[in-house]
Protein backbone atom coordinates (compact mmCIF):
# COMPACT_ATOMS: atom_id res chain seq x y z
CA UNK A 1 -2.66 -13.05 15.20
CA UNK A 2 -1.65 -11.39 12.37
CA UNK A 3 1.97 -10.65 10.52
CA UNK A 4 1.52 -6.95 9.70
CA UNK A 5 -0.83 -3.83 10.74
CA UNK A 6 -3.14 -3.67 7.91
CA UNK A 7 -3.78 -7.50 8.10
CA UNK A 8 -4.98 -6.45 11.28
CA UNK A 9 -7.80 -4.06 9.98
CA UNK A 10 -8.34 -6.88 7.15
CA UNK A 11 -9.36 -9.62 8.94
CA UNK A 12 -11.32 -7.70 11.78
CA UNK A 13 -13.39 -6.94 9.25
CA UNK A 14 -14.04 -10.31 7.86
CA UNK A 15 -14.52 -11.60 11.78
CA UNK A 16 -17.01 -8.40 12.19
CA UNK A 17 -19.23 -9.52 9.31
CA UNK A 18 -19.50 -12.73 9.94
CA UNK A 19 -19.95 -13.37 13.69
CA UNK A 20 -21.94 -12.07 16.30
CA UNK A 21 -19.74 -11.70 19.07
CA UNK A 22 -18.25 -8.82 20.64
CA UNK A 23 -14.84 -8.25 19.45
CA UNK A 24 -12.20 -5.69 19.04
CA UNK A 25 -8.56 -5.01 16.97
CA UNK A 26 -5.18 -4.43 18.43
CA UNK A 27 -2.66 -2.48 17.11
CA UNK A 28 0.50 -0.65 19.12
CA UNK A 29 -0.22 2.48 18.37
CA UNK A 30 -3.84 3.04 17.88
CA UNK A 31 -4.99 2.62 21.75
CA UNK A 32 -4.04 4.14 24.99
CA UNK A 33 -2.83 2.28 27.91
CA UNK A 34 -2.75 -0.34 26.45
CA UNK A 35 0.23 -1.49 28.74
CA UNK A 36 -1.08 -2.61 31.58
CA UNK A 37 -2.71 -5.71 32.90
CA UNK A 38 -5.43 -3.68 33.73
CA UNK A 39 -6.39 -3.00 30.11
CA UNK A 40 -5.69 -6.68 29.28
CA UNK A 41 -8.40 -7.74 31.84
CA UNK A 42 -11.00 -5.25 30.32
CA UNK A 43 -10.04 -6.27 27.09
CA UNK A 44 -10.45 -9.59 27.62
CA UNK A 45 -13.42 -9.70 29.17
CA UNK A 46 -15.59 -7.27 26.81
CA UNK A 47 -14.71 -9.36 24.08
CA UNK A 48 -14.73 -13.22 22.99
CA UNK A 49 -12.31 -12.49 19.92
CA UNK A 50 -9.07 -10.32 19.75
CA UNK A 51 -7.22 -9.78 16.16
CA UNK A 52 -4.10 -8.24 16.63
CA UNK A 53 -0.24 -8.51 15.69
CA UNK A 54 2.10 -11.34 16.98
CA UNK A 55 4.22 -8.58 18.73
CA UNK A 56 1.44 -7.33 20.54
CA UNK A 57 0.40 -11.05 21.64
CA UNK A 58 4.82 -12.15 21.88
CA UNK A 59 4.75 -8.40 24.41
CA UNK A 60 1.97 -9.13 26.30
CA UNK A 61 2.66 -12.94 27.27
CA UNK A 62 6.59 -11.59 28.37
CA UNK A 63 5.31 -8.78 30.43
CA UNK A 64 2.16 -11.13 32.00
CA UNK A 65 -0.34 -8.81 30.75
CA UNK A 66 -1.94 -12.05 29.63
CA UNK A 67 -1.55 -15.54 30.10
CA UNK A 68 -1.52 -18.04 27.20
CA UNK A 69 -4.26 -20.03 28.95
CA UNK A 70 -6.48 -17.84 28.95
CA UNK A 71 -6.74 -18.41 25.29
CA UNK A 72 -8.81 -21.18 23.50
CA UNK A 73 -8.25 -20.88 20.42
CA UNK A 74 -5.29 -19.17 18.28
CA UNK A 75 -4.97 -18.59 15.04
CA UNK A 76 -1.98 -17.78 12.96
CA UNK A 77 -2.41 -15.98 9.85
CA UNK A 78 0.13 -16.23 7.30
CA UNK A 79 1.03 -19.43 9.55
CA UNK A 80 4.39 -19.88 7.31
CA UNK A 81 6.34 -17.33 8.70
CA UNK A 82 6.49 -19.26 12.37
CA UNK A 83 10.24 -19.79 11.84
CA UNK A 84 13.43 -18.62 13.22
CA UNK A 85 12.90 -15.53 15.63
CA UNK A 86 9.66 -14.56 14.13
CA UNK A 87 7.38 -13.48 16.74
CA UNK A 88 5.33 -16.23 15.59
CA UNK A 89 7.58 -18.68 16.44
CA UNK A 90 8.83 -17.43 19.71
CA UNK A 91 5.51 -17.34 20.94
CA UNK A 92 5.54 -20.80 20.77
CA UNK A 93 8.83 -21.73 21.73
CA UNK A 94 8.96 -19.17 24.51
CA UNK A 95 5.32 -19.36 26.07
CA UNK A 96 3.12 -22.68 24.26
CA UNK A 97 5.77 -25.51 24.94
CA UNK A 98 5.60 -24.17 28.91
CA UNK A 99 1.96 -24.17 29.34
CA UNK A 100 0.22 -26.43 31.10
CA UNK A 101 -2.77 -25.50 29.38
CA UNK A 102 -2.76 -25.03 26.13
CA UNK A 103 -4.78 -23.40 23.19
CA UNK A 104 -5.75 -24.84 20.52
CA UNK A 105 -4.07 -23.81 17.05
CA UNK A 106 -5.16 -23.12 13.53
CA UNK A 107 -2.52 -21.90 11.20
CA UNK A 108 -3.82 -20.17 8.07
CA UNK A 109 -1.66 -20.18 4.72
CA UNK A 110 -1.99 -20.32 1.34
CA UNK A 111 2.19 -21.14 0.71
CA UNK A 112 2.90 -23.48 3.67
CA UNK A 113 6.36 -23.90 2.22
CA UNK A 114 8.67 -20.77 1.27
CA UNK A 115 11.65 -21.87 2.82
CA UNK A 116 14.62 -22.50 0.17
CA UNK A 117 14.62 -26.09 1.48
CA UNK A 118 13.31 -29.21 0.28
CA UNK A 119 9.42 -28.63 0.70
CA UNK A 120 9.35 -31.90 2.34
CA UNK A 121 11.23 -30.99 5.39
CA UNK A 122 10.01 -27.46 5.00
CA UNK A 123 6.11 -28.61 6.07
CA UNK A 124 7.89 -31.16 8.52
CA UNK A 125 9.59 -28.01 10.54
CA UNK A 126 6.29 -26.19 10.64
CA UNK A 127 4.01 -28.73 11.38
CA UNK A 128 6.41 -29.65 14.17
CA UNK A 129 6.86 -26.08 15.39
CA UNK A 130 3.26 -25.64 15.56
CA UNK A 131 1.91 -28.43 17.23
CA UNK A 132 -0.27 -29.51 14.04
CA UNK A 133 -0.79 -31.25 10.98
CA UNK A 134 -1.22 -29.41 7.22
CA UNK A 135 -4.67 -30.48 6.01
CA UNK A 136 -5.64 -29.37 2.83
CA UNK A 137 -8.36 -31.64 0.18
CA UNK A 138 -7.10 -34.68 -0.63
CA UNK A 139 -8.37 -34.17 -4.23
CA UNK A 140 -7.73 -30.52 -5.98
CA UNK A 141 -10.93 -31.22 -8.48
CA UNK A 142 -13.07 -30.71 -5.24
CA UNK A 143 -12.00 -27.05 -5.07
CA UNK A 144 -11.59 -26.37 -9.17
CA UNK A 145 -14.69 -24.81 -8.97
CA UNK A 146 -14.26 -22.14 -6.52
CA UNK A 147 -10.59 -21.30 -7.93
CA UNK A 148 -10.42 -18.35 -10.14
CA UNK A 149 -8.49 -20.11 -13.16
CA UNK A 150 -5.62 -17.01 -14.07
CA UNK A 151 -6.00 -16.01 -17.62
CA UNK A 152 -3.86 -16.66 -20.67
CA UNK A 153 -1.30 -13.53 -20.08
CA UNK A 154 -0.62 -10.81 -22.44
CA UNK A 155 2.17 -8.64 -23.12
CA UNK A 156 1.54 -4.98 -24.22
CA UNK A 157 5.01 -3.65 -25.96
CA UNK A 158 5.39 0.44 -25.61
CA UNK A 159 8.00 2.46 -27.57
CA UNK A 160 11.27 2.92 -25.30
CA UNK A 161 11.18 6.17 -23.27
CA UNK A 162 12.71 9.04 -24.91
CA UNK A 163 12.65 13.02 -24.06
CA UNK A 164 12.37 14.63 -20.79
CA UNK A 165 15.71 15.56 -20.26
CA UNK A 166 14.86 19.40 -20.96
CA UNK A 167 11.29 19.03 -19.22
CA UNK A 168 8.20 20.83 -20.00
CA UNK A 169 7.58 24.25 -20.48
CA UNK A 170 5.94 24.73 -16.97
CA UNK A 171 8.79 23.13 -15.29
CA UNK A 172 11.35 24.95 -16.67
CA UNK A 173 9.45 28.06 -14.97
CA UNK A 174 9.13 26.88 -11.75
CA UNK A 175 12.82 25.79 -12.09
CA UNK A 176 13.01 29.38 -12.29
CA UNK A 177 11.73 30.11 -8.77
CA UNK A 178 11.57 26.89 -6.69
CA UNK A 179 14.37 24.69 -8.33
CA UNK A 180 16.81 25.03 -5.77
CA UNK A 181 14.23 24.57 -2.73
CA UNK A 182 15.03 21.74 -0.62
CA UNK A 183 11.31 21.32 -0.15
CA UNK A 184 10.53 20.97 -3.69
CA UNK A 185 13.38 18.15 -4.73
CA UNK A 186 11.35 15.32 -5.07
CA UNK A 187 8.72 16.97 -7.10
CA UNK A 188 10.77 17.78 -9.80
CA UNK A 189 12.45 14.82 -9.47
CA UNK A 190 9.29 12.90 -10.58
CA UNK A 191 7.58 15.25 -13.07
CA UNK A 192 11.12 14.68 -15.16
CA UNK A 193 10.56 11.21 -14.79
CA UNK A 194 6.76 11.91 -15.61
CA UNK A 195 7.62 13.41 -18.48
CA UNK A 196 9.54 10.43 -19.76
CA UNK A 197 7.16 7.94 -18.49
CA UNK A 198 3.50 8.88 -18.85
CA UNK A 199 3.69 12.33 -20.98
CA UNK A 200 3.81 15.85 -20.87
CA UNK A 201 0.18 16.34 -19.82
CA UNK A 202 0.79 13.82 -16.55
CA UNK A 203 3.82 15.63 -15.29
CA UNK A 204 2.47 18.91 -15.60
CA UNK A 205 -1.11 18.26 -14.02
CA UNK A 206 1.10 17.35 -10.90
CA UNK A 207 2.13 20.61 -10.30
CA UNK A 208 -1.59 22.13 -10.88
CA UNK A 209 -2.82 19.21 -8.28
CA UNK A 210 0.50 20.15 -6.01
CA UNK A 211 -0.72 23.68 -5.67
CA UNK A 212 -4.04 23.23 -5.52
CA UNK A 213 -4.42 20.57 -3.19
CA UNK A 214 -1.64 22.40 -0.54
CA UNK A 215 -2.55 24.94 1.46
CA UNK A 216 -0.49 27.71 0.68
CA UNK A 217 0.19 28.89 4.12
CA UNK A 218 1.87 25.17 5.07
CA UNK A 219 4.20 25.34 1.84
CA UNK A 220 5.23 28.95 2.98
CA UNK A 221 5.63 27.03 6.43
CA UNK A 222 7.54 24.68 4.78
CA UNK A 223 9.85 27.02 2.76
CA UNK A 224 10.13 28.76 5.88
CA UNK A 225 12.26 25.71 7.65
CA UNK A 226 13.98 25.16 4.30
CA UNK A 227 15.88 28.88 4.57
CA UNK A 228 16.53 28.73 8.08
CA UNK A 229 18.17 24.86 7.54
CA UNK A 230 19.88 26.22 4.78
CA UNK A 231 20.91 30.35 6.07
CA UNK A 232 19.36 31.52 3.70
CA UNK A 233 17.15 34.36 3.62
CA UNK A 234 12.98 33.04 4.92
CA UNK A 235 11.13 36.36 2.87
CA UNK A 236 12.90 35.66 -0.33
CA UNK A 237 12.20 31.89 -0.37
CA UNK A 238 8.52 32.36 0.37
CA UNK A 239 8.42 35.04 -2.04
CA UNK A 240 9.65 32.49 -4.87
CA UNK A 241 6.89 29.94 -3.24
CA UNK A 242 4.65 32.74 -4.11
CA UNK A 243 5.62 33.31 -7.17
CA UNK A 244 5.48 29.82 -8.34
CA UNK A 245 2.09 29.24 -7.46
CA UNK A 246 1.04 32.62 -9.31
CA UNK A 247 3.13 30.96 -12.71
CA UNK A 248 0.68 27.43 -12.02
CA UNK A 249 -1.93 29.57 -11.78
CA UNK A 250 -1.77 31.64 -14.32
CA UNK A 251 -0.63 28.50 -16.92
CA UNK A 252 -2.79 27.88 -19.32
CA UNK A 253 -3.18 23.77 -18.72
CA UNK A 254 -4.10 21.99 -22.30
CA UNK A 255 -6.99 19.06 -22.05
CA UNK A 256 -5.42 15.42 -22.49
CA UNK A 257 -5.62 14.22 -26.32
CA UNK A 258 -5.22 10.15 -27.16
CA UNK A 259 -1.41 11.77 -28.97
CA UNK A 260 2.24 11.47 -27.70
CA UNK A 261 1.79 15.44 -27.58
CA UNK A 262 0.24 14.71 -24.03
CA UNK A 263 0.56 10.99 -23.22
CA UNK A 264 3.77 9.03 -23.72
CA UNK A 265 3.22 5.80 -25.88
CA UNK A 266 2.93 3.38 -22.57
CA UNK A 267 -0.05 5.71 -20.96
CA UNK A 268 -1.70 5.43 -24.42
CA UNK A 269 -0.91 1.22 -24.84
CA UNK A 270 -2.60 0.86 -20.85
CA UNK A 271 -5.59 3.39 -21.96
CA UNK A 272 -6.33 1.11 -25.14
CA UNK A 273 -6.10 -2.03 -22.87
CA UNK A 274 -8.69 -0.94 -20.69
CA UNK A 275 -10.84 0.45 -23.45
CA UNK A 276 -11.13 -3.14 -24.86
CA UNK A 277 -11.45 -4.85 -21.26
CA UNK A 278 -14.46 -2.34 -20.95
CA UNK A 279 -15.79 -1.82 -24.41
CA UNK A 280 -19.11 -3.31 -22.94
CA UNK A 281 -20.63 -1.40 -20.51
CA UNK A 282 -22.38 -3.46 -18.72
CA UNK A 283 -19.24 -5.57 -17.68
CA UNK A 284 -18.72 -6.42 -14.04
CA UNK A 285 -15.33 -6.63 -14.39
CA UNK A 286 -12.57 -5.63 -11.85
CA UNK A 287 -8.88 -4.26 -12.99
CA UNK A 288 -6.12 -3.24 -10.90
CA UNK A 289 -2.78 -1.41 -12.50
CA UNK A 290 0.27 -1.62 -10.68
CA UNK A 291 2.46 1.08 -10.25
CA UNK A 292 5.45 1.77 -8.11
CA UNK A 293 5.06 5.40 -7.12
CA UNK A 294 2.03 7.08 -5.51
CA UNK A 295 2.43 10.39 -7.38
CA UNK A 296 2.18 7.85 -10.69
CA UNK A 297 -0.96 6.48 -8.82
CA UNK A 298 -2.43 10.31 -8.42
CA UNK A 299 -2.09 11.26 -11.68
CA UNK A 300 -3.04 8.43 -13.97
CA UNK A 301 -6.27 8.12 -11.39
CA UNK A 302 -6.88 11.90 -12.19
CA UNK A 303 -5.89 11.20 -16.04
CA UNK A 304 -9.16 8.43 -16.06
CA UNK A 305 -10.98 10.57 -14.69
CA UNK A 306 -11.16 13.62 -17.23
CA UNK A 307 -13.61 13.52 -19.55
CA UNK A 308 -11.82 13.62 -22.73
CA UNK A 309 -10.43 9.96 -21.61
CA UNK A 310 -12.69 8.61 -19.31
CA UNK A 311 -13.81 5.10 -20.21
CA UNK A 312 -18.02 4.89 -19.51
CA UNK A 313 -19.10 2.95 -16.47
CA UNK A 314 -15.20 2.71 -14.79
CA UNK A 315 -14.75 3.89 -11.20
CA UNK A 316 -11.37 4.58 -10.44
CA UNK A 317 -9.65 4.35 -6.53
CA UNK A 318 -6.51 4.39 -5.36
CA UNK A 319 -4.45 2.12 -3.00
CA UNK A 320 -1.35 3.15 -1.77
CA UNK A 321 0.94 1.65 0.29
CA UNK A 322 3.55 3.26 2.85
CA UNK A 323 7.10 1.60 1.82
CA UNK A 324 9.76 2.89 -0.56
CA UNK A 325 9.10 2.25 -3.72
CA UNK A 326 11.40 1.75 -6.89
CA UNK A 327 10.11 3.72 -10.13
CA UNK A 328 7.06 2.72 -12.02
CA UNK A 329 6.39 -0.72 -13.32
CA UNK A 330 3.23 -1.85 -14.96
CA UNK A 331 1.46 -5.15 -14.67
């Protein structure tokens, strides 16, 4: 079991790699029919391992899909959050205590205390809870060797943020024809912030990759909906969709430059970090930057990429996740 979906996808994988028997992933919305005993009995018997999420598991014991002795062996991942009403923990309060046969239980965490308690009655709760004892090595020199020791950290100062308030010359176009468009809010809500944040040349390769990478028959689609939510009149608001794409278009786009004409003073501080992490190019190394909006995400990935900043031998990928996100912050 599992706290959250992608965990899901994470450690099938892991399972998949390293064992050899038939096995399969769980998640509530990725498989049909799957409630019904009937698919629980197939299930159960085409495989000899199941990783899926403690709701799935917590919904199938209530509805006697399954039954928890049919199980030999389950493990919690993230075993810390069995507390409370966590599905985790009703599992076991609700189904474990009343079986007469029981599974066995392995509960995986790195932090087996994050309760705002004394840490002390904190592992007493979940040991209890779960029917087991924490075991870890009784000496932490045994595992030195395998622990990645964390590096002496560095701070990077950047000049404070200034400009952007008037926005770039290509925005203050397409302000022209699409700045009242519902549809088109959050767009120029984030090249102003671009602006500010990573540089002219950032917020204004959004809106080539924005029009470039839509097809221009769903933003006309879109626009569409927009007029009729808002009365207004559907032609003219695809007509100034139209028209904007025609000003992108027709733009003439400048190529980055290592100045604070293109890139804002942070963007440039990051760039020269990774320049020195990489100077050899040969290195194995692995970096991640953290940032707290995808459309950041897009465009410094794209930025890395060009040619005129590229850094020899980096790959660059992006992984984005699906929750709200507060603007950007760099680790």
């Amino acid at each position: 079991m599992v706290d959250k979906v992608a965990l899901v996808f994470q450690q099938h994988a892991v399972l998949s790699c390293n064992l050899d028997y038939p096995m399969d992933r769980i998640c509530g919305e990725m498989v049909e029919g799957i409630e019904s005993s009937e698919f629980w009995a197939k299930t159960f018997a085409d495989n000899m391992a199941i990783v899926c999420t403690a709701d799935i598991l917590q919904t199938c014991l209530s509805r006697s899909w399954i039954r928890l002795d049919q199980i030999n062996l389950l493990i919690f991942d993230e075993a810390h959050h069995t507390k409370k009403n966590h599905p985790y923990a009703r599992i076991i309060k609700d189904f474990y205590l009343e079986a007469e046969k029981k599974p066995r239980i392995l509960g995986m965490t790195a932090s087996p205390v994050d309760a705002k308690v004394a840490p002390e009655r904190a592992a007493a709760e979940l040991e209890a809870l779960l029917h087991s004892q924490i075991a870890t090595v009784a000496d932490p020199a045994v595992i030195q060797q395998t622990i990645c020791k964390p590096k002496k950290e560095v701070i990077v100062e950047y000049d404070p943020v200034v400009g952007g308030i008037g926005g770039s010359k290509l925005q203050r176009l397409l302000r022209e024809d699409i700045g009242h468009h519902h549809h088109f809010r959050k767009s120029f809500s984030f090249t102003s912030y671009a602006i500010a944040e990573l540089g002219t040349w950032c917020a204004e390769r959004y809106w080539q990759l924005l029009f470039e990478g839509q097809d221009v028959a769903t933003l006309e689609s879109k626009t569409v909906r927009d007029a009729e939510w808002d009365n207004m009149d559907p032609e003219k608001f695809v007509n100034e969709v139209r028209s904007a794409r025609e000003t992108v278009v027709s733009y003439t786009f400048s190529q980055p430059r290592m100045d604070l004409s293109c890139l804002s003073t942070k963007v440039l501080r990051l760039l020269e970090v990774l320049r020195d992490q990489y100077k050899d190019h040969d290195s194995d190394r692995k970096c991640i930057v953290f940032v707290q909006q995808r459309n950041a995400a897009i465009v410094l990935a794209d930025l890395f990429q060009q040619p005129e900043i590229a850094i020899p031998g980096v790959q660059i990928g992006i992984l984005v996740s699906f929750s709200a996100q507060p603007p950007i912050e760099w680790h």
